[in-house]
N, C-alpha and C. Protein backbone atom coordinates (compact mmCIF):
# COMPACT_ATOMS: atom_id res chain seq x y z
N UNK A 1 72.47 72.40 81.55
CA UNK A 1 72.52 73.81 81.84
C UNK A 1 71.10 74.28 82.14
N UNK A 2 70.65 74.83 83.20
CA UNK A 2 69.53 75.80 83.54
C UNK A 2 69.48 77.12 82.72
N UNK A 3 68.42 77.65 82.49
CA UNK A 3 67.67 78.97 81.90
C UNK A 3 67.48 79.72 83.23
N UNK A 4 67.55 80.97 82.99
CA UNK A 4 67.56 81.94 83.68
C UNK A 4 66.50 83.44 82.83
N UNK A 5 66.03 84.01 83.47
CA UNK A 5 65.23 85.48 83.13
C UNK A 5 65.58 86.20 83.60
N UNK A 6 66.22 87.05 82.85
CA UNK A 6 66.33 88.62 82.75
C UNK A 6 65.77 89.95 82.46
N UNK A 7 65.31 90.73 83.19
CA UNK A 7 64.03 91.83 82.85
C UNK A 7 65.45 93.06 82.25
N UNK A 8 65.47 93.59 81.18
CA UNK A 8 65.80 94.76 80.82
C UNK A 8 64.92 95.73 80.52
N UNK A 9 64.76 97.26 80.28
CA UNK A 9 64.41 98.16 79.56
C UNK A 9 64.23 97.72 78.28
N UNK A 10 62.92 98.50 77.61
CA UNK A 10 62.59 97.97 75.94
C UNK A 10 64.01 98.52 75.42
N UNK A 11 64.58 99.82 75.66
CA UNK A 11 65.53 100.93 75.03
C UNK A 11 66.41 99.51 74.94
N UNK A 12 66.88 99.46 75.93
CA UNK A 12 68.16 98.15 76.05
C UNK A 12 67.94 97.11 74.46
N UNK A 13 66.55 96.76 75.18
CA UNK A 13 66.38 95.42 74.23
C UNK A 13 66.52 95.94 72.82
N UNK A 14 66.17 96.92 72.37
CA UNK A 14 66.32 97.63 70.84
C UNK A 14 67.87 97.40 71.00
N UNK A 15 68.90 98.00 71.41
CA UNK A 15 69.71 98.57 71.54
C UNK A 15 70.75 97.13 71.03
N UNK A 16 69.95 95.98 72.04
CA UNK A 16 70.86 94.86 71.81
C UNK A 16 70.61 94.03 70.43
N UNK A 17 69.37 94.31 70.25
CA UNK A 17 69.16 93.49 68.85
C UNK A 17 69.25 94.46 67.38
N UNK A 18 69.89 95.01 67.48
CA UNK A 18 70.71 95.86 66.49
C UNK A 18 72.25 95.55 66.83
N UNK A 19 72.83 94.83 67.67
CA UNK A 19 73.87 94.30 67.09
C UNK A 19 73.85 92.58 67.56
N UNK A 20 73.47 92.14 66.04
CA UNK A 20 72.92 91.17 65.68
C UNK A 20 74.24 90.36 66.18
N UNK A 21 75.31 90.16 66.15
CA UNK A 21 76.83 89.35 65.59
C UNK A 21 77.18 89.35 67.26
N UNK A 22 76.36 89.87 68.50
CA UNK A 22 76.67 89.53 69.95
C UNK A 22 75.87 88.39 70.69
N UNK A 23 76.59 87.27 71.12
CA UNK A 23 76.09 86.08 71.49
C UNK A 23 75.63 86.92 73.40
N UNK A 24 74.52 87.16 73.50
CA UNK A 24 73.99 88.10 74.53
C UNK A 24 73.99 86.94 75.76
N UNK A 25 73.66 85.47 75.58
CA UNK A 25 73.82 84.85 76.95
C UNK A 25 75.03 84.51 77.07
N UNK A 26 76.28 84.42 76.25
CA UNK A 26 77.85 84.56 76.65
C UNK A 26 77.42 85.64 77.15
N UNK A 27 77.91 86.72 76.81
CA UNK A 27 78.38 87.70 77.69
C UNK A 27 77.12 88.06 79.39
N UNK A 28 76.17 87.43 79.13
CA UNK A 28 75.80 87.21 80.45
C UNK A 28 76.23 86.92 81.34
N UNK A 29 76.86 85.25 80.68
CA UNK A 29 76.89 84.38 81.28
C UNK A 29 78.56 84.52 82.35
N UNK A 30 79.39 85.08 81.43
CA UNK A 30 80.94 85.84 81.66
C UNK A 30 80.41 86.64 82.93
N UNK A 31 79.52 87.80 82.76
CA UNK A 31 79.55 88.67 83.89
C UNK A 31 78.72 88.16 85.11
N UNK A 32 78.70 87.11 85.24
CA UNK A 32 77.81 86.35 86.42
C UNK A 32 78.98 85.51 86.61
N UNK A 33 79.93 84.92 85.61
CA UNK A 33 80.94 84.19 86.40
C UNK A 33 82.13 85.51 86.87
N UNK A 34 82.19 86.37 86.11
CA UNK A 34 83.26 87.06 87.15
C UNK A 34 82.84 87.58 88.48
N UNK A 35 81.70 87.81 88.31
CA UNK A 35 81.03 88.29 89.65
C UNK A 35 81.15 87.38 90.91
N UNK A 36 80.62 86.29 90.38
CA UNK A 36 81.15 84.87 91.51
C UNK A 36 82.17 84.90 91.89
N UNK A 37 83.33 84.93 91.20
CA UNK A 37 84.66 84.92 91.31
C UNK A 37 85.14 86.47 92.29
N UNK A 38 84.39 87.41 92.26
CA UNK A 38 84.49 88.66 92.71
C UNK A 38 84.44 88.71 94.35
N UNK A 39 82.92 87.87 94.61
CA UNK A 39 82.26 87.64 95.62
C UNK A 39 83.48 86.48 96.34
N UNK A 40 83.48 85.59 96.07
CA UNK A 40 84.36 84.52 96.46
C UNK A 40 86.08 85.20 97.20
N UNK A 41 86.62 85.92 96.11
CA UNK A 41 87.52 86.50 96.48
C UNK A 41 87.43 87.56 97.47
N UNK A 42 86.14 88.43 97.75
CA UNK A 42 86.06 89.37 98.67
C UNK A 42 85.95 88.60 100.21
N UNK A 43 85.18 87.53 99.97
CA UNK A 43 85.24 86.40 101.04
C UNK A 43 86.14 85.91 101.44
N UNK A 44 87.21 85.42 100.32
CA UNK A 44 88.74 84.76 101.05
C UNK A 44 89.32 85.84 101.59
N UNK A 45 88.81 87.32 101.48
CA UNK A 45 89.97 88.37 102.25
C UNK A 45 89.48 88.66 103.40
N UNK A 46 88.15 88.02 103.34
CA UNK A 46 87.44 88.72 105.09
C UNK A 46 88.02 87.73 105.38
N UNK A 47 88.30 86.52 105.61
CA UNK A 47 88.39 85.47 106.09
C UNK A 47 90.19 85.69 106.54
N UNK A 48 90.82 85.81 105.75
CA UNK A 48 92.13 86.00 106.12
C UNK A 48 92.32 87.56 106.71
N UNK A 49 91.34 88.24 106.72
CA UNK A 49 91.42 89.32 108.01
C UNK A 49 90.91 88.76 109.29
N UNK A 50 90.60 87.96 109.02
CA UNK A 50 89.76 87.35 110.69
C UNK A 50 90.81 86.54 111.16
N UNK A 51 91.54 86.07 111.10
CA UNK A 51 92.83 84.87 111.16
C UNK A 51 93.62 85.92 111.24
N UNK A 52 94.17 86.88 110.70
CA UNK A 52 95.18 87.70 111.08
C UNK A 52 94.84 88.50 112.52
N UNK A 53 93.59 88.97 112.62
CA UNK A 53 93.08 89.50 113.82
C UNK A 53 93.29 88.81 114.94
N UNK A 54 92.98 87.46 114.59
CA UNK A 54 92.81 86.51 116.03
C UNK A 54 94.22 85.96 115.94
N UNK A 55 95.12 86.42 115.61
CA UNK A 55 96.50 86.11 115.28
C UNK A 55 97.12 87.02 116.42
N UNK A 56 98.20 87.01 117.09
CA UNK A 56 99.17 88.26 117.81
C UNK A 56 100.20 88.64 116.82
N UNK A 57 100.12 87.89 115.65
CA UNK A 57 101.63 88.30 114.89
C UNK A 57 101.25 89.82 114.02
N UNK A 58 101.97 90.45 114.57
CA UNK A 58 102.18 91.65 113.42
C UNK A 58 102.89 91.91 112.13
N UNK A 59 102.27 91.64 110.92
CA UNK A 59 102.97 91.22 110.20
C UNK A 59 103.43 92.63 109.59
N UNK A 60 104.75 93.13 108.57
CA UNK A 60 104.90 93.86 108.34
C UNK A 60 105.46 94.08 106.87
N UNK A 61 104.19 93.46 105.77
CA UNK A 61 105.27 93.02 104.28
C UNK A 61 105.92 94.06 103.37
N UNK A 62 105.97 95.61 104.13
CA UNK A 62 106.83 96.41 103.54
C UNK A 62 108.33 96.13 104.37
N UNK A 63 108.42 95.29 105.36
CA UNK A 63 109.69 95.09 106.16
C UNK A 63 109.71 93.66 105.57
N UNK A 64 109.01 92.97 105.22
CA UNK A 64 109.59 91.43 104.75
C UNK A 64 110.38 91.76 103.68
N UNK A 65 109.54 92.74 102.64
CA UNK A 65 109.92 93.16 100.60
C UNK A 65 111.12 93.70 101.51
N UNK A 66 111.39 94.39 102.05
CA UNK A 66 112.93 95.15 102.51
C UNK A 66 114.10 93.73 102.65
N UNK A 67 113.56 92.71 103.35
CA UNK A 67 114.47 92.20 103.78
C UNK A 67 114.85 90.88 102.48
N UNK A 68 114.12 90.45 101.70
CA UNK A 68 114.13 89.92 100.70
C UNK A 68 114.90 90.56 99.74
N UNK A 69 114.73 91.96 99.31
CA UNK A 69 115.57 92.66 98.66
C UNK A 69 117.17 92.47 99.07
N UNK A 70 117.07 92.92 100.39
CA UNK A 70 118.42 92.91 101.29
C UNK A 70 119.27 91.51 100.62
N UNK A 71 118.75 90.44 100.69
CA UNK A 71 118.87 89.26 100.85
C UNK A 71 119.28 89.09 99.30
N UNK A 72 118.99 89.72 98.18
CA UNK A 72 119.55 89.15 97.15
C UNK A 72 120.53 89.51 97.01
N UNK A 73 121.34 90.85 97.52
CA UNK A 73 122.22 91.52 97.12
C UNK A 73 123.54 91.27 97.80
């Protein structure tokens, strides 16, 4: 595992070491992996807007959910 530096405010740093019982590079470490995961996913949607664009199909999934519904009944 690599080390990383983080610059906070002194206020912060008081703030965090008064609650002694918080493992501070977990929860770093959590909000840098959801973020990845954030980024990644905003990427798989540009990407499947670009493929739908260069697509001619018009897709219409409030008429698909209609017809699926249709279809169970």
């Amino acid at each position: 595992m690599v080390s990383i530096t983080v610059r906070i405010p002194e206020g912060l740093k008081e703030k965090m070491n008064q609650l002694k019982d918080i493992n501070w590079s977990e929860v770093i470490r959590r909000a840098i992996e959801e973020e990845v995961r954030k980024a990644r996913m905003r990427e798989a949607s540009r990407r499947i807007d670009a493929l739908r664009e260069k697509s001619n199909i018009k897709w219409d999934s409030t008429k698909v959910i209609r017809e699926w519904r249709e279809r169970r009944k």
